[in-house]
C-alpha atoms as a PDB file:
ATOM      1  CA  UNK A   1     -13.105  24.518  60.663  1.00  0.00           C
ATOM      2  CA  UNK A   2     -13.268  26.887  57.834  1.00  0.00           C
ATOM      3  CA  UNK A   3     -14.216  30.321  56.928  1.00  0.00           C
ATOM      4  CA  UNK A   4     -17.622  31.349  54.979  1.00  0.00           C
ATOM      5  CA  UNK A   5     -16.828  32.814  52.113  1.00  0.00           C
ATOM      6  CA  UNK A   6     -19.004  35.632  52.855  1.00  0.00           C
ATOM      7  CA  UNK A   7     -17.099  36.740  55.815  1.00  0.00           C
ATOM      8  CA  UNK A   8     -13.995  37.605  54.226  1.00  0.00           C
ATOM      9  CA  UNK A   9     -13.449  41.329  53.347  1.00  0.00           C
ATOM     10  CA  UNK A  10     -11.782  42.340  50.262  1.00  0.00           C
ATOM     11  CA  UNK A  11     -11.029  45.831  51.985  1.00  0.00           C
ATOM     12  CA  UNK A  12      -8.898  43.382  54.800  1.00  0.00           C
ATOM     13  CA  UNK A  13      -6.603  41.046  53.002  1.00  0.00           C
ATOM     14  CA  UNK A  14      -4.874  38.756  54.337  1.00  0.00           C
ATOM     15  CA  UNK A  15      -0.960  39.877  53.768  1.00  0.00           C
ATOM     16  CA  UNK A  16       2.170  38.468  54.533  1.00  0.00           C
ATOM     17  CA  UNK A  17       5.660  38.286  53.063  1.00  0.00           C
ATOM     18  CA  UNK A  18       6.500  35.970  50.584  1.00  0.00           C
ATOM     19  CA  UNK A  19      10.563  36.479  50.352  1.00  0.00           C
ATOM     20  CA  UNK A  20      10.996  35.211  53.817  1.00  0.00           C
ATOM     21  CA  UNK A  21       8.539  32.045  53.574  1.00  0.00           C
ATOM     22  CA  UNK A  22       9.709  31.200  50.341  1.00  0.00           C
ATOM     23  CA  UNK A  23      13.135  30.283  52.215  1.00  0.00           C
ATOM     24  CA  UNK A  24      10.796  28.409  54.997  1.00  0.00           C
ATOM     25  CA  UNK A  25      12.868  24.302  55.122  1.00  0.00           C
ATOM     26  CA  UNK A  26       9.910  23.041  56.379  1.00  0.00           C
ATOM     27  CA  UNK A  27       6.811  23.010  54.034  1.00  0.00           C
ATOM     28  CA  UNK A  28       4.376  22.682  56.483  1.00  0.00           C
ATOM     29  CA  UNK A  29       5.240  25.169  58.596  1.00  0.00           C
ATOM     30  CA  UNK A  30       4.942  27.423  55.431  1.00  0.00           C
ATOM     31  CA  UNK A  31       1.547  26.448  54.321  1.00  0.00           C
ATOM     32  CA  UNK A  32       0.251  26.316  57.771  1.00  0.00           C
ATOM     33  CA  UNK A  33       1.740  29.962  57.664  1.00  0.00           C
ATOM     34  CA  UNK A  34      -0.044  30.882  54.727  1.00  0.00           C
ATOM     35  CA  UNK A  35      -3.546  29.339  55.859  1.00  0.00           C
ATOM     36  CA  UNK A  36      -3.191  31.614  59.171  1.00  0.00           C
ATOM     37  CA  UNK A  37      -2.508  34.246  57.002  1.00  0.00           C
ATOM     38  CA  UNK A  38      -5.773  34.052  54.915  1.00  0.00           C
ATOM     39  CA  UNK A  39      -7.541  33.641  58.386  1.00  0.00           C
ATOM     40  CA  UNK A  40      -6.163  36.210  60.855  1.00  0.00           C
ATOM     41  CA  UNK A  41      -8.175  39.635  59.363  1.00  0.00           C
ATOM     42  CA  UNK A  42     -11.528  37.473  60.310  1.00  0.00           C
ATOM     43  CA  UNK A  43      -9.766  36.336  63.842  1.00  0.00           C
ATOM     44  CA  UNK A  44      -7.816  40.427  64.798  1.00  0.00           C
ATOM     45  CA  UNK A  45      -7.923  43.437  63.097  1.00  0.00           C
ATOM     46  CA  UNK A  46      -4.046  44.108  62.524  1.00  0.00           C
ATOM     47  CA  UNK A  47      -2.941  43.210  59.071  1.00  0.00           C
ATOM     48  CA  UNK A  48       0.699  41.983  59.938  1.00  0.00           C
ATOM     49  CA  UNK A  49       1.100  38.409  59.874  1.00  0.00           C
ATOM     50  CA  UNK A  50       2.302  35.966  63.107  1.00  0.00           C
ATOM     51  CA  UNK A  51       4.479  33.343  62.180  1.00  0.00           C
ATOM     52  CA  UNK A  52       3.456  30.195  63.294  1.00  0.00           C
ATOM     53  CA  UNK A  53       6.118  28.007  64.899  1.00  0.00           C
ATOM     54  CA  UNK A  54       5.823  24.048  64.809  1.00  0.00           C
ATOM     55  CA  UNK A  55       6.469  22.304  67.972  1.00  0.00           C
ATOM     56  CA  UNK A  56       9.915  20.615  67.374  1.00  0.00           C
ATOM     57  CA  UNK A  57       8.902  17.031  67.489  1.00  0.00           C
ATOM     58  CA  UNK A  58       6.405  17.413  64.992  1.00  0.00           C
ATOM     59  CA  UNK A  59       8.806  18.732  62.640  1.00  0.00           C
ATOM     60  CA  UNK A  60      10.624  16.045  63.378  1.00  0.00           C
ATOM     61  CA  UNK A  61       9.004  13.641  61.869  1.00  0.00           C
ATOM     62  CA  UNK A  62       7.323  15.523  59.045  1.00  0.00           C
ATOM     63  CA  UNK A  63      11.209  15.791  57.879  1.00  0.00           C
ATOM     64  CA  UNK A  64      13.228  13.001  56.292  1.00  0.00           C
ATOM     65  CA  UNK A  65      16.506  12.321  57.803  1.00  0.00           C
ATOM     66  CA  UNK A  66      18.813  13.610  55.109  1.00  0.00           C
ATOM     67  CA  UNK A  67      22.355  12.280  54.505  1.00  0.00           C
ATOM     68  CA  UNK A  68      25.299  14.009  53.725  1.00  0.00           C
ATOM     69  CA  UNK A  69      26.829  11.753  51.274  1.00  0.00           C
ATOM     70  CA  UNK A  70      26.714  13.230  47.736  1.00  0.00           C
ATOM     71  CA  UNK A  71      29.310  12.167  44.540  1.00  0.00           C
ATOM     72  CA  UNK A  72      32.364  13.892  46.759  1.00  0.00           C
ATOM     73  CA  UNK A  73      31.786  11.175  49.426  1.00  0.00           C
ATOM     74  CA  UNK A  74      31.842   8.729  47.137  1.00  0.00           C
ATOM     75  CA  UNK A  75      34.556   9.742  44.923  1.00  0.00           C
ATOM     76  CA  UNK A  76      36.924  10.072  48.021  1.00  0.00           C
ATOM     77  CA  UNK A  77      36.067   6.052  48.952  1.00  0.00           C
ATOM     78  CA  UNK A  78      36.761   4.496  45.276  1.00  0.00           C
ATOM     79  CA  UNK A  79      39.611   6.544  44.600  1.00  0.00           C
ATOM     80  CA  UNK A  80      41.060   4.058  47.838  1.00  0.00           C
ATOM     81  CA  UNK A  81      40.724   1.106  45.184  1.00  0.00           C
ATOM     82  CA  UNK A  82      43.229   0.455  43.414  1.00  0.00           C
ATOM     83  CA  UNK A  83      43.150   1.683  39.473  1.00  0.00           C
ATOM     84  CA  UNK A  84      40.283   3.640  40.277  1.00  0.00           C
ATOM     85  CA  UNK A  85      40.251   6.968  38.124  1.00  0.00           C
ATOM     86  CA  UNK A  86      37.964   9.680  38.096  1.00  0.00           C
ATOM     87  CA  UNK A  87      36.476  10.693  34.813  1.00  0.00           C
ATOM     88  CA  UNK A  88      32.749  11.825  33.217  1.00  0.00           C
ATOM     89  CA  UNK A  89      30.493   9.661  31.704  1.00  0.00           C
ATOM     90  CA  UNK A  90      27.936  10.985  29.447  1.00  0.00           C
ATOM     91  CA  UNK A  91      29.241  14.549  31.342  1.00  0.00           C
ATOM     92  CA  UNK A  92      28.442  13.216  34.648  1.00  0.00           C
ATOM     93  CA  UNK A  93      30.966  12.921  36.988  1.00  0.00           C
ATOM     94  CA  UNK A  94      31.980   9.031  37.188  1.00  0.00           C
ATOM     95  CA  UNK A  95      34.950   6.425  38.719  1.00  0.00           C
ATOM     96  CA  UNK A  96      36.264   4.005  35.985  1.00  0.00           C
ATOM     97  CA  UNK A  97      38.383   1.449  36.223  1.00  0.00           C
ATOM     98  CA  UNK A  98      40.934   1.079  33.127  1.00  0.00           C
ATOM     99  CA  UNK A  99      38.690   3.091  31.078  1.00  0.00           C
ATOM    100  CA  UNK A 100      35.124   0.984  32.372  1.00  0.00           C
ATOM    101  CA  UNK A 101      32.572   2.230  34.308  1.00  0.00           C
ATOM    102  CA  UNK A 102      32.252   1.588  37.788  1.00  0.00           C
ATOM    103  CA  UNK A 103      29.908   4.178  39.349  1.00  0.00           C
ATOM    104  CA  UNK A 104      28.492   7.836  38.287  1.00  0.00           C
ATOM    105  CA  UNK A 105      26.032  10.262  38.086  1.00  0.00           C
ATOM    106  CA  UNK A 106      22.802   9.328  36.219  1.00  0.00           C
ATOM    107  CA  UNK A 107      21.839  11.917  33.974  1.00  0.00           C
ATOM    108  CA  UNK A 108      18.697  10.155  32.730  1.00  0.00           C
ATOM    109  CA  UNK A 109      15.348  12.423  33.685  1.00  0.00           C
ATOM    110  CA  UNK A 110      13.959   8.988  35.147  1.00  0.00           C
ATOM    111  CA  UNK A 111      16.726   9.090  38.033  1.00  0.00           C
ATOM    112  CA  UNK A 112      15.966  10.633  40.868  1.00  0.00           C
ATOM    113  CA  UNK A 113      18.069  13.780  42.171  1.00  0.00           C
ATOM    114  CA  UNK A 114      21.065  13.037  44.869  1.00  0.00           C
ATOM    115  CA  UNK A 115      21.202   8.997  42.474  1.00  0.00           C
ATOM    116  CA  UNK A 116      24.455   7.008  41.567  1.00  0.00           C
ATOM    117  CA  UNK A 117      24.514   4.246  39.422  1.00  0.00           C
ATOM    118  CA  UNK A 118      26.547   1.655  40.312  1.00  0.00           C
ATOM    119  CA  UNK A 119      27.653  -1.258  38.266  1.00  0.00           C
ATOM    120  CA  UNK A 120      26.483  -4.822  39.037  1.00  0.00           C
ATOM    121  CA  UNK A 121      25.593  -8.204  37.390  1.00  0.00           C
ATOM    122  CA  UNK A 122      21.723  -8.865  37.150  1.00  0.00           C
ATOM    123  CA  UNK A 123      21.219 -10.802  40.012  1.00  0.00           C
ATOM    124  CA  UNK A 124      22.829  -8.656  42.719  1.00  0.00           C
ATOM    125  CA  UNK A 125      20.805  -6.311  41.422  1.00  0.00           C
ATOM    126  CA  UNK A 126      17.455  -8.222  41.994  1.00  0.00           C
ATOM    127  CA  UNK A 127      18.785  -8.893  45.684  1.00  0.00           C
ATOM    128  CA  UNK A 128      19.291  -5.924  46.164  1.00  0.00           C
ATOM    129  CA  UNK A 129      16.408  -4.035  45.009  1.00  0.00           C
ATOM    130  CA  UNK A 130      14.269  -7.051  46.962  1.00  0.00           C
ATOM    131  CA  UNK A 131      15.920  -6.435  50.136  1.00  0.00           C
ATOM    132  CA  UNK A 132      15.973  -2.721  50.280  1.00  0.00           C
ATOM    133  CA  UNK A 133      13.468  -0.665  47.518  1.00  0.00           C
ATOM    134  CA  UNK A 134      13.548   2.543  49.523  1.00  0.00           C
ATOM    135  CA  UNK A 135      17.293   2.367  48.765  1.00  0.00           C
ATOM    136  CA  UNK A 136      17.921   0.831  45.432  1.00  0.00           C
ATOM    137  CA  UNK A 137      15.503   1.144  41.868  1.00  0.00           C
ATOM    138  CA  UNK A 138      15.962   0.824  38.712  1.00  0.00           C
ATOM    139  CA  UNK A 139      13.643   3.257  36.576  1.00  0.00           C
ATOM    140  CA  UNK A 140      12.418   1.469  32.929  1.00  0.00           C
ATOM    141  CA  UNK A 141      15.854   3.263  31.656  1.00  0.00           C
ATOM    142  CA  UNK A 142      18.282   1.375  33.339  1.00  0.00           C
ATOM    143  CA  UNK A 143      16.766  -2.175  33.124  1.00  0.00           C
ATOM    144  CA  UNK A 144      18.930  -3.160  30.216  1.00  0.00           C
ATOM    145  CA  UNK A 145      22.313  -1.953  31.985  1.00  0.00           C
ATOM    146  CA  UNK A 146      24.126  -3.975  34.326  1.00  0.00           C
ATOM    147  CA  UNK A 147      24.281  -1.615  37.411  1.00  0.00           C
ATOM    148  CA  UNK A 148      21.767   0.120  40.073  1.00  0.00           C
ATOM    149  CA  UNK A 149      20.753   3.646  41.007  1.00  0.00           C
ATOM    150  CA  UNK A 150      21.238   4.122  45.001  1.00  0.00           C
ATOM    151  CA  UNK A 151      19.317   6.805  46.931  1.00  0.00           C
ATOM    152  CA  UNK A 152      22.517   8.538  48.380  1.00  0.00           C
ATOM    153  CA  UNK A 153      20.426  10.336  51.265  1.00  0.00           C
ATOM    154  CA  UNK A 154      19.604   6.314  52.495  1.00  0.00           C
ATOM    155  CA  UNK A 155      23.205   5.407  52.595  1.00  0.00           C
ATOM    156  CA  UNK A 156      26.454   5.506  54.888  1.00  0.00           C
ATOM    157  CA  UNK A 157      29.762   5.681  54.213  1.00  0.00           C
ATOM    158  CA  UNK A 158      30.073   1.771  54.930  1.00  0.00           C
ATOM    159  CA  UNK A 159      27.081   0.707  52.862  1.00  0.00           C
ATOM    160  CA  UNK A 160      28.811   2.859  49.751  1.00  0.00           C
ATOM    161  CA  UNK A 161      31.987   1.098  50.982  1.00  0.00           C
ATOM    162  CA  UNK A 162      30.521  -2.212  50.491  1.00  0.00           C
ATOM    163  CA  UNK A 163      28.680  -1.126  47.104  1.00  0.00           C
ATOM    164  CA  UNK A 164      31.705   0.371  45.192  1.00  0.00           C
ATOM    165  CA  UNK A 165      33.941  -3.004  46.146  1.00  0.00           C
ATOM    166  CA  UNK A 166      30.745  -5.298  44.296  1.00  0.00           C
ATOM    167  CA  UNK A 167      30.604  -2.796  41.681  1.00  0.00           C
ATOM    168  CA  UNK A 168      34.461  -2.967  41.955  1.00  0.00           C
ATOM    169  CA  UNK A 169      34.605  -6.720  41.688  1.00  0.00           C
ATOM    170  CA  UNK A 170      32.060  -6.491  39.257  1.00  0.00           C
ATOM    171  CA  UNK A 171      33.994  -4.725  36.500  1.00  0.00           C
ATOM    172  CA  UNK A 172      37.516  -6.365  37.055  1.00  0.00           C
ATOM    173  CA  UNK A 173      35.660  -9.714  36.556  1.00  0.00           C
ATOM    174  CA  UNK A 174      33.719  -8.723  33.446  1.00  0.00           C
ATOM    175  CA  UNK A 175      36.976  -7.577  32.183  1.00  0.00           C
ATOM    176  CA  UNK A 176      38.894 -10.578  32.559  1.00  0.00           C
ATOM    177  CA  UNK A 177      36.345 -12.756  30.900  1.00  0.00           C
ATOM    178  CA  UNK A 178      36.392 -10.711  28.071  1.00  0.00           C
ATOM    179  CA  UNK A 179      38.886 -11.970  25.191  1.00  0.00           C
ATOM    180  CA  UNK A 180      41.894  -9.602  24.918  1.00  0.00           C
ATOM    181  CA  UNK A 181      41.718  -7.378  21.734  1.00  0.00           C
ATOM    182  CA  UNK A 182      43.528  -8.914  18.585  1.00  0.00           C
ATOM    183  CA  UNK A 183      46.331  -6.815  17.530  1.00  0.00           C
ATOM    184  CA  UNK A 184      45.877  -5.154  13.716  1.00  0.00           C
ATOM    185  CA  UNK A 185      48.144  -4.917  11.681  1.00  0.00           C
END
């Protein structure tokens, strides 16, 4: 139910602090803040603002579950392979493997934030992103390039286990069927 227009006072505005809602982690609880904020001259006549607390449960499951894996997480798992070498790429932190890519940072503006891309022939890719698309995408960037981005906040450490051992198998076997380098003279 809303307020007429007409009812609102400029002499009583509504007033509350911005510094400490600006910090608020759960948005709703901040705008529902604000809204009681614009409403409470009409409903008392003190000017200090009541923070409104959400019930637990329904912040609940307003928030994502966030997971705690970022590049650290995964840097400490493909360092256990072996010939695994941290490095940049494009400076982005990345893992190579004899100089080649096997997993990173994407630093395209089409990634999303808290992404790795991890290296992988076409077709695991397609599996992949079939099976699971809240997980793995591929933005219009990154359609040309063998590898996947992976939503590190819908991962575990096993999942990124198994994914940097394909992207791991991945690179060893494009490297072997490559012909060695000729030797110049």
């Amino acid at each position: 139910m809303g307020w007429p227009l007409s009812q609102l006072s400029p002499k009583q505005p509504a007033t509350f602090d911005a510094k400490s809602y600006l910090a608020e982690p759960n948005i709703i609880s901040f705008l529902s803040t604000v809204l009681y904020a614009a409403q409470e001259p009409l409903l008392k006549s003190s000017h200090k603002m009541r923070r409104r607390v959400i019930p637990a449960t329904m912040a609940e499951e307003t928030s994502m579950p966030r997971s705690t894996i970022n590049f650290g997480t995964v840097r400490d798992i493909g360092l256990t392979l072996p010939g695994v070498e941290e490095s940049t790429a494009f400076g982005a932190p990345a893992l190579k493997v004899r100089g080649k890519l096997l997993a990173c940072v994407p630093t395209n503006r089409l990634a999303e934030p808290d992404s790795l891309l991890v290296r992988m022939d076409f077709d695991e890719r397609a599996e992949l992103v079939n099976a699971d698309p809240a997980v793995y995408y591929v933005p219009d960037h990154y359609a040309g390039y063998t590898g996947v981005l992976v939503r590190l906040s819908r991962v575990n450490p096993d999942m990124l286990r198994d994914l940097l051992g394909m992207a791991y198998k991945f690179v060893n076997r494009e490297a072997a069927t490559r012909s060695p380098k000729r030797k110049r003279r």
